[in-house]
C-alpha atoms as a PDB file:
ATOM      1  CA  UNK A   1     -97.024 152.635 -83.461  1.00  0.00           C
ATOM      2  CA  UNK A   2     -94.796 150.429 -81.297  1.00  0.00           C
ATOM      3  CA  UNK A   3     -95.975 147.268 -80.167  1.00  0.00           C
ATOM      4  CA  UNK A   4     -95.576 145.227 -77.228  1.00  0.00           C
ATOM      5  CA  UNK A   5     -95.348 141.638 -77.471  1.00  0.00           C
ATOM      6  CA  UNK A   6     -97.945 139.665 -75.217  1.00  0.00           C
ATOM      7  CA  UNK A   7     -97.015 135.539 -75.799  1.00  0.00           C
ATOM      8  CA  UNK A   8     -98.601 135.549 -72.405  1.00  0.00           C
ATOM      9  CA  UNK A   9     -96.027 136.850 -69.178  1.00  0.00           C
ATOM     10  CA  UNK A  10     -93.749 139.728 -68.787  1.00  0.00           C
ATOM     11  CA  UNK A  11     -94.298 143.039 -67.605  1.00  0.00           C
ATOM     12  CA  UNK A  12     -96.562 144.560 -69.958  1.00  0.00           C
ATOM     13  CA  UNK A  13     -98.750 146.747 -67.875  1.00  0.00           C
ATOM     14  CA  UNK A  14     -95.605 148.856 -66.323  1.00  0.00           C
ATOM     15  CA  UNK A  15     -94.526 148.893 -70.360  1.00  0.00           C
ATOM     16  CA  UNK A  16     -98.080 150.378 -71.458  1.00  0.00           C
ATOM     17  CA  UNK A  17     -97.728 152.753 -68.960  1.00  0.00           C
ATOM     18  CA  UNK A  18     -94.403 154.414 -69.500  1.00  0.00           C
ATOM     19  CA  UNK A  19     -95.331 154.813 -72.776  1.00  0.00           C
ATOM     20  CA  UNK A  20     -99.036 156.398 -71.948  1.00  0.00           C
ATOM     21  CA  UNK A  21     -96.764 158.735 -69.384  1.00  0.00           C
ATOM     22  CA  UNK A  22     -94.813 159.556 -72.320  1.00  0.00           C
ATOM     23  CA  UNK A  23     -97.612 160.269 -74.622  1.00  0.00           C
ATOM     24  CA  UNK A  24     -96.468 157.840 -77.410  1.00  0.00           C
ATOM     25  CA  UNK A  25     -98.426 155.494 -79.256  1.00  0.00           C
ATOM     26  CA  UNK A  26     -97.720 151.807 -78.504  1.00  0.00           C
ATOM     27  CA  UNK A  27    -100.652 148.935 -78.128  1.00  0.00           C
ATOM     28  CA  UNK A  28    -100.425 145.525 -76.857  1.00  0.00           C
ATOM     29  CA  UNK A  29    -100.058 142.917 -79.344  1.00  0.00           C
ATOM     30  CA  UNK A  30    -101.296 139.331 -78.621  1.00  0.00           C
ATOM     31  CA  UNK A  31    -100.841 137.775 -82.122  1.00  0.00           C
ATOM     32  CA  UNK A  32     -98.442 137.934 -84.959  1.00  0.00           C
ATOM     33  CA  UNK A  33    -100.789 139.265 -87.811  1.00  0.00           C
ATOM     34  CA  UNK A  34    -100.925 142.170 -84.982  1.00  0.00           C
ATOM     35  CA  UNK A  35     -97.270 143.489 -86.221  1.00  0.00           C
ATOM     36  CA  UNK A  36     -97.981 144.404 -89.750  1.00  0.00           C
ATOM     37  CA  UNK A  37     -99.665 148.055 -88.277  1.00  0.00           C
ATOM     38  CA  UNK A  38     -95.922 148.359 -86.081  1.00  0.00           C
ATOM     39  CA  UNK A  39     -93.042 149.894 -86.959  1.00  0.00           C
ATOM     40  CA  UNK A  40     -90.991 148.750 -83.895  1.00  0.00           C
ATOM     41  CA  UNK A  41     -91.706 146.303 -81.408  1.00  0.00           C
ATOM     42  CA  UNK A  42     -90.921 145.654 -77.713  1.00  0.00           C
ATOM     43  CA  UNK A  43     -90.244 141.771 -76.251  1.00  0.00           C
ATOM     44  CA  UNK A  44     -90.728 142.571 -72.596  1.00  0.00           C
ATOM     45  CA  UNK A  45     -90.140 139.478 -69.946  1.00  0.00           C
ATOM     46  CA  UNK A  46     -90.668 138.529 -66.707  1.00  0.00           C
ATOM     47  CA  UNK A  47     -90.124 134.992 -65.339  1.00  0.00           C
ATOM     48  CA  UNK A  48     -88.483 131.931 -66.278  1.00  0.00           C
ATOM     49  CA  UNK A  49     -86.191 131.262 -70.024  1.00  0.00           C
ATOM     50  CA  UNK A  50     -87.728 128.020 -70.860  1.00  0.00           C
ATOM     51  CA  UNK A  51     -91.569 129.993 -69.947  1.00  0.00           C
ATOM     52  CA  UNK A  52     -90.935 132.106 -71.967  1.00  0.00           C
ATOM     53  CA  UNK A  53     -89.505 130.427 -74.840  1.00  0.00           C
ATOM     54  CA  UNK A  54     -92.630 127.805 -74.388  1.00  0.00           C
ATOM     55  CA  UNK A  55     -94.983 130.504 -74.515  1.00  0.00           C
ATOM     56  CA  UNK A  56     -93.177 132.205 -77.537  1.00  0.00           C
ATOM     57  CA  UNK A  57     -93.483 129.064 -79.440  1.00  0.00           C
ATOM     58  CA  UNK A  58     -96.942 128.737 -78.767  1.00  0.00           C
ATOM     59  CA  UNK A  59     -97.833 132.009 -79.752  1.00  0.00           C
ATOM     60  CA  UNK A  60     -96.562 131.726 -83.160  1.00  0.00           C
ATOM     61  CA  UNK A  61     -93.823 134.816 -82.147  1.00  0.00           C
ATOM     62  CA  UNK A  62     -90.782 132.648 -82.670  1.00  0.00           C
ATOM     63  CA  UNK A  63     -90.344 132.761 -86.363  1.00  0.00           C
ATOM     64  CA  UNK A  64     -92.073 135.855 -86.768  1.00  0.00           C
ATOM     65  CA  UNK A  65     -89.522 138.131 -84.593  1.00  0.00           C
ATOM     66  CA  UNK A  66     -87.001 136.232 -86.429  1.00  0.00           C
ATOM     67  CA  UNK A  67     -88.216 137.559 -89.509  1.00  0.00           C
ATOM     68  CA  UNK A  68     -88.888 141.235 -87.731  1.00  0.00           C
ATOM     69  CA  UNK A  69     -85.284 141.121 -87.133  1.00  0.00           C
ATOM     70  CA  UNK A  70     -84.385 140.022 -90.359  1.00  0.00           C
ATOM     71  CA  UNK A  71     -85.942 142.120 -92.330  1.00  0.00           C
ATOM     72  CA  UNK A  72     -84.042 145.344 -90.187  1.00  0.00           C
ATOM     73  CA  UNK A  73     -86.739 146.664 -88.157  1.00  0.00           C
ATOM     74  CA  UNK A  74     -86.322 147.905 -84.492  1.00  0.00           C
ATOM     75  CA  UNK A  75     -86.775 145.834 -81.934  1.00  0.00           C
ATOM     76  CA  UNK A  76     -86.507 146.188 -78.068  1.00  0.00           C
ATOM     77  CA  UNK A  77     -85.743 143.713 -75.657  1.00  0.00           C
ATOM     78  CA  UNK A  78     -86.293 144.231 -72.026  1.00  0.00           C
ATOM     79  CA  UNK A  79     -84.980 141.568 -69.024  1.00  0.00           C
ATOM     80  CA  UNK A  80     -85.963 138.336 -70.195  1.00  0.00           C
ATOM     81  CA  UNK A  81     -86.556 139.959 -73.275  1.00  0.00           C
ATOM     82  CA  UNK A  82     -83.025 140.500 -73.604  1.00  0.00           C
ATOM     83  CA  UNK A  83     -82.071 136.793 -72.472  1.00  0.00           C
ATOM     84  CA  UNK A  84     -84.242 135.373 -75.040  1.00  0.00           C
ATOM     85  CA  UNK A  85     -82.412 136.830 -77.457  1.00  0.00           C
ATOM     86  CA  UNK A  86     -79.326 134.674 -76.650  1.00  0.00           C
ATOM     87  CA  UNK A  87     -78.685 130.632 -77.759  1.00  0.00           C
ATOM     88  CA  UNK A  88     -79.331 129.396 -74.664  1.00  0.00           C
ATOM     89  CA  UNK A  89     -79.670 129.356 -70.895  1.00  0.00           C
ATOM     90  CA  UNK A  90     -78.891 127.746 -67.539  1.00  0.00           C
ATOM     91  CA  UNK A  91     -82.010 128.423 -65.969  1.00  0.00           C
ATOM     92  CA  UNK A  92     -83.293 126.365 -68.912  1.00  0.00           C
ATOM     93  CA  UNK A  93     -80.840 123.562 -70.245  1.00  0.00           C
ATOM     94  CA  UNK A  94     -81.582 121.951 -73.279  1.00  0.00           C
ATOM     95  CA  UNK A  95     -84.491 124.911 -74.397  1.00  0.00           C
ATOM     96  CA  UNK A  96     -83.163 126.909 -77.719  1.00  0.00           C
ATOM     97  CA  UNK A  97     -83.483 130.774 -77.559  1.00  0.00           C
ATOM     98  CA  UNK A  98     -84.503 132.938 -80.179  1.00  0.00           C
ATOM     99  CA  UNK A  99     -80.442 133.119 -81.450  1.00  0.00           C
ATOM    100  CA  UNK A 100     -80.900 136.151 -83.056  1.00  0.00           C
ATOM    101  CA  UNK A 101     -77.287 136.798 -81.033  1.00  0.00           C
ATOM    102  CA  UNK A 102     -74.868 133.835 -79.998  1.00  0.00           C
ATOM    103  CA  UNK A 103     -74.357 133.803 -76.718  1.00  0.00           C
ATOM    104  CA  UNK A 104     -75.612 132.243 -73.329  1.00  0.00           C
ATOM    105  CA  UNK A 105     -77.210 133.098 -70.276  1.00  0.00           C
ATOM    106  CA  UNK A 106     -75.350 132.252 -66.726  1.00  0.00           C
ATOM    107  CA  UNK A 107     -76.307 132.408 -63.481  1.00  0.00           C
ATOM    108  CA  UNK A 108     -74.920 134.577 -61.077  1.00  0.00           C
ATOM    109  CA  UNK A 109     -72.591 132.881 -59.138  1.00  0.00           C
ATOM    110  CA  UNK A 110     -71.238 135.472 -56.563  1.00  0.00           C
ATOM    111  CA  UNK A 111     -69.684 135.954 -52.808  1.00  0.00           C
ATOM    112  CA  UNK A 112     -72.361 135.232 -50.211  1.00  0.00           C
ATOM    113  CA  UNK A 113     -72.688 139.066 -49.035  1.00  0.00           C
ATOM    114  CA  UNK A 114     -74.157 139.996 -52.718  1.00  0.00           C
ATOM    115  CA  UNK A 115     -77.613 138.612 -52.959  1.00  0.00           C
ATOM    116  CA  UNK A 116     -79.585 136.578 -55.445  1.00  0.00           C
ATOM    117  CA  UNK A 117     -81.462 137.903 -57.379  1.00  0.00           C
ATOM    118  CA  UNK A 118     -79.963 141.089 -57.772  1.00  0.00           C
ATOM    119  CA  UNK A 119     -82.836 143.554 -56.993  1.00  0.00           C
ATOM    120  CA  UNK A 120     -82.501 147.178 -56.535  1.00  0.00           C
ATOM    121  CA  UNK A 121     -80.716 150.130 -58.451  1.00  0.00           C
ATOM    122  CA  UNK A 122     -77.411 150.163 -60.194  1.00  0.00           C
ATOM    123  CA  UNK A 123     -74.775 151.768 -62.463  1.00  0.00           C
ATOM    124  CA  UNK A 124     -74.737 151.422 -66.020  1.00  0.00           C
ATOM    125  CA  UNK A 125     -71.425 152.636 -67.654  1.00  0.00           C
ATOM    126  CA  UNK A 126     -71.660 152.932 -71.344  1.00  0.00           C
ATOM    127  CA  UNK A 127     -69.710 150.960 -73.518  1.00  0.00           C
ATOM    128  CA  UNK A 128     -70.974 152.115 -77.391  1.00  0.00           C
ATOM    129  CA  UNK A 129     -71.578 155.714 -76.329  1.00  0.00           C
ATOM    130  CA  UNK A 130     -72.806 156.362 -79.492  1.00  0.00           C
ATOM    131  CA  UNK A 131     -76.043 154.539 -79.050  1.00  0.00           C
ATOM    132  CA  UNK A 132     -79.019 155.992 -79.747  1.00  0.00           C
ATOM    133  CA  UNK A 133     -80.520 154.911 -77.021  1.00  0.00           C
ATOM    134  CA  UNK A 134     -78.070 156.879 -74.411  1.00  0.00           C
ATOM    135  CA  UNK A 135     -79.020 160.010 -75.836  1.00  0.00           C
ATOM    136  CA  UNK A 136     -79.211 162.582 -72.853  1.00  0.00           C
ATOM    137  CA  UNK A 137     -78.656 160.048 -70.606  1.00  0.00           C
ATOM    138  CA  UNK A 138     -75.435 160.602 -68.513  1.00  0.00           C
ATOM    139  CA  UNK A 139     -72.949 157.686 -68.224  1.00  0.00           C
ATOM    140  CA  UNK A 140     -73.106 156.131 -65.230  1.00  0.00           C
ATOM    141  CA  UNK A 141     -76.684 156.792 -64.252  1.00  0.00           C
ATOM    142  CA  UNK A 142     -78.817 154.490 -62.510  1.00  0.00           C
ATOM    143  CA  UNK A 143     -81.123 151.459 -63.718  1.00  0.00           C
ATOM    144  CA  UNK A 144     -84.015 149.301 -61.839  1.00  0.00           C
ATOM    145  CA  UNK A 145     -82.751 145.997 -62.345  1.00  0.00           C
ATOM    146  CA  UNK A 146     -83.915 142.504 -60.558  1.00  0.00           C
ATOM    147  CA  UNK A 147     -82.512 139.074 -62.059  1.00  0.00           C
ATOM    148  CA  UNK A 148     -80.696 136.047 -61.030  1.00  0.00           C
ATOM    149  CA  UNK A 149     -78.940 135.798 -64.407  1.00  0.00           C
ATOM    150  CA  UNK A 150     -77.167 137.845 -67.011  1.00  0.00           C
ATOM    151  CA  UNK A 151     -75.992 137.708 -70.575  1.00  0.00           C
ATOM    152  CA  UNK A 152     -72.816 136.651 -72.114  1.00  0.00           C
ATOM    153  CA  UNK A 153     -72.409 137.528 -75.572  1.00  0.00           C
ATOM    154  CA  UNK A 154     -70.018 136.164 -77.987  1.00  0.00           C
ATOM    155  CA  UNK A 155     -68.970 138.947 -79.469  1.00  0.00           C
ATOM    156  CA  UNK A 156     -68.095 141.416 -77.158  1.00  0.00           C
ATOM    157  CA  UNK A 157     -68.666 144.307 -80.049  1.00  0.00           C
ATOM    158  CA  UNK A 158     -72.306 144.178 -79.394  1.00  0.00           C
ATOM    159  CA  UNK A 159     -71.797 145.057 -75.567  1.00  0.00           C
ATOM    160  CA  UNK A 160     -73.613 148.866 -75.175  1.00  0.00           C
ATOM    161  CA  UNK A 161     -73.353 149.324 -71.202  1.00  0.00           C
ATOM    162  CA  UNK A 162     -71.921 146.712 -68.487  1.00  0.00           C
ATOM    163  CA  UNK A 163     -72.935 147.027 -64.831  1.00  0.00           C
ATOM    164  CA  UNK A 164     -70.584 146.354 -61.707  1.00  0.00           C
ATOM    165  CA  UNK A 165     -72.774 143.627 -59.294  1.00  0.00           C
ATOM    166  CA  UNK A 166     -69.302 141.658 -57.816  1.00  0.00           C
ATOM    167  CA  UNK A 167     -67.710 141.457 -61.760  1.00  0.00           C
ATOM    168  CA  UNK A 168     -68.465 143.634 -64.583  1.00  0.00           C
ATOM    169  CA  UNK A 169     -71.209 142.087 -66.526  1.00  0.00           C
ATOM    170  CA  UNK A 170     -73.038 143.087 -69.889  1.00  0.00           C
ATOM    171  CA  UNK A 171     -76.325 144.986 -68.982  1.00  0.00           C
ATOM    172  CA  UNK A 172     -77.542 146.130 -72.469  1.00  0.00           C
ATOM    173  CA  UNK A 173     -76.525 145.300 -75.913  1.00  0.00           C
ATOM    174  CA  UNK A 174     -77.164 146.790 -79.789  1.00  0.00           C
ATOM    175  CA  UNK A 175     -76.276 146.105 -83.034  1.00  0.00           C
ATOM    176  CA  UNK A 176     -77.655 147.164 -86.494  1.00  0.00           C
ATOM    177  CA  UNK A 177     -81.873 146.975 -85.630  1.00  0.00           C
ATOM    178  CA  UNK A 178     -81.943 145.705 -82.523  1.00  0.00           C
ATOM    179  CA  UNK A 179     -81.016 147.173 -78.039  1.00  0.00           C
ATOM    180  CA  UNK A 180     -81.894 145.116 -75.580  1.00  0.00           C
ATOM    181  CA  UNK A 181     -81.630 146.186 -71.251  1.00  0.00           C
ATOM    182  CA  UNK A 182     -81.283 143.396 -68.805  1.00  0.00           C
ATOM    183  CA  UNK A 183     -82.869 146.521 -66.566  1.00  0.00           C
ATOM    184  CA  UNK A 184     -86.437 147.644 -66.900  1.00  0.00           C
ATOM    185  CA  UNK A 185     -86.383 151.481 -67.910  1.00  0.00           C
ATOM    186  CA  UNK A 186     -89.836 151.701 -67.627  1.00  0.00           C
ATOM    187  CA  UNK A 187     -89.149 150.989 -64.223  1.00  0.00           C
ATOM    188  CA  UNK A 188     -86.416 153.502 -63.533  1.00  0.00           C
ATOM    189  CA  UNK A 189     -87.698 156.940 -63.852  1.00  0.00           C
ATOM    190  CA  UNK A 190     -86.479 159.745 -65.555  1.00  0.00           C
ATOM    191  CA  UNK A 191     -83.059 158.039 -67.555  1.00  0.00           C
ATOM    192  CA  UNK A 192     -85.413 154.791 -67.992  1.00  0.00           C
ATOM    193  CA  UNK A 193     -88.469 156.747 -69.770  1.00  0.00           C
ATOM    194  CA  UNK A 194     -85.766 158.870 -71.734  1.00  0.00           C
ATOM    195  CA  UNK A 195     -84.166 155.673 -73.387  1.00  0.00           C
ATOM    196  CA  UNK A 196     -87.764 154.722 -74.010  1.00  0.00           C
ATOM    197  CA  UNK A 197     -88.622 158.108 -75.854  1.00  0.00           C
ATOM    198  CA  UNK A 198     -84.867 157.419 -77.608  1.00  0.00           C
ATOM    199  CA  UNK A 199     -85.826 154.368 -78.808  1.00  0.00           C
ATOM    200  CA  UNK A 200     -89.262 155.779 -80.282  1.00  0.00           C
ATOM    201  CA  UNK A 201     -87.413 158.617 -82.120  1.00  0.00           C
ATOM    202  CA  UNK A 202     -84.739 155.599 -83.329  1.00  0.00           C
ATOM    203  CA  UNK A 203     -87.567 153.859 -84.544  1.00  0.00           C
ATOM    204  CA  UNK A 204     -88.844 156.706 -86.796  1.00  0.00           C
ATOM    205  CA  UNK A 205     -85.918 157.253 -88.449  1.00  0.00           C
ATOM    206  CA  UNK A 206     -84.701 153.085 -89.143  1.00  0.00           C
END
């Protein structure tokens, strides 16, 4: 069973769905007692850092994804799921992430003929090729992505795939138990629902 985090926003319902498609089990799960039956969970996101983080917090998921991580079982981050990984944001100053990676989150700050948000379809070119989660997924292939801010980790080890949008920029990251997409595969078909199944067969195995 996978489960996917509900503190109250993020795209859930697209989530759900990819994995119904795919014919894997994965439930909803509005509090933290709700974990114990998971063996992997998914922090989806959609909206604003300091939202998020507020709603996180008041859902009693801070401390216990900290401990999730912790204690070296899978977890998936997806757009703002990814930033909330990080230290910190711009779109939020002052509001703590989750800091399960050091790191920030930056606004895009790009020529006036590239629009923000970024919204559309683009490359991802693999940095850790040996990620699970690229498995039969060809380098280079195409993500649904829509977000005025990206990532910048600290360590530049944990970097699994960068994306061109003006400057190369980090657009998923892994290390030990935990991948995280700034794009939403569940949102871009057939290489999106593959890294989904990739990370369910990951999780069965971790």
């Amino acid at each position: 069973m996978i489960g996917i985090i509900d503190y109250g926003m993020g795209n859930l319902g697209s989530v759900t769905n990819a994995f119904r498609f795919l014919e894997l089990d994965a439930k909803i799960v509005a509090r933290k007692e709700e974990m114990d039956a998971c063996r992997a969970l998914i922090l989806p996101g959609v909206g604003a850092f300091g939202d998020c983080m507020s709603h996180l917090v008041e859902h009693g998921f801070v401390d216990a994804v900290e401990d999730w991580v912790k204690g070296g079982k899978p977890l998936m981050g997806i757009c703002l799921g990814l930033q909330a990984l990080f230290e910190s944001s711009e779109e939020s100053p002052g509001v703590a992430g989750l800091g399960i990676f050091p790191g920030m989150v930056k606004r895009f700050d790009l020529p006036k003929e590239l629009k923000v948000p970024q919204i559309g379809w683009n490359r991802m070119e693999e940095t850790l090729p040996e990620c699970p989660m690229f498995d039969g997924i060809e380098n280079g292939s195409f993500f649904y992505l829509v977000h005025s801010y990206y990532v910048c980790p600290d360590d530049p080890a944990i970097v699994a795939g960068k994306t061109d949008y003006g400057f190369e920029y980090c657009t998923s990251v892994w290390k030990d138990n935990v991948f995280a997409t700034q794009f939403h595969p569940e949102k871009s078909q057939a290489a999106g629902l593959r890294m989904l199944r990739n990370f369910w067969n990951w999780a069965e195995v971790q």
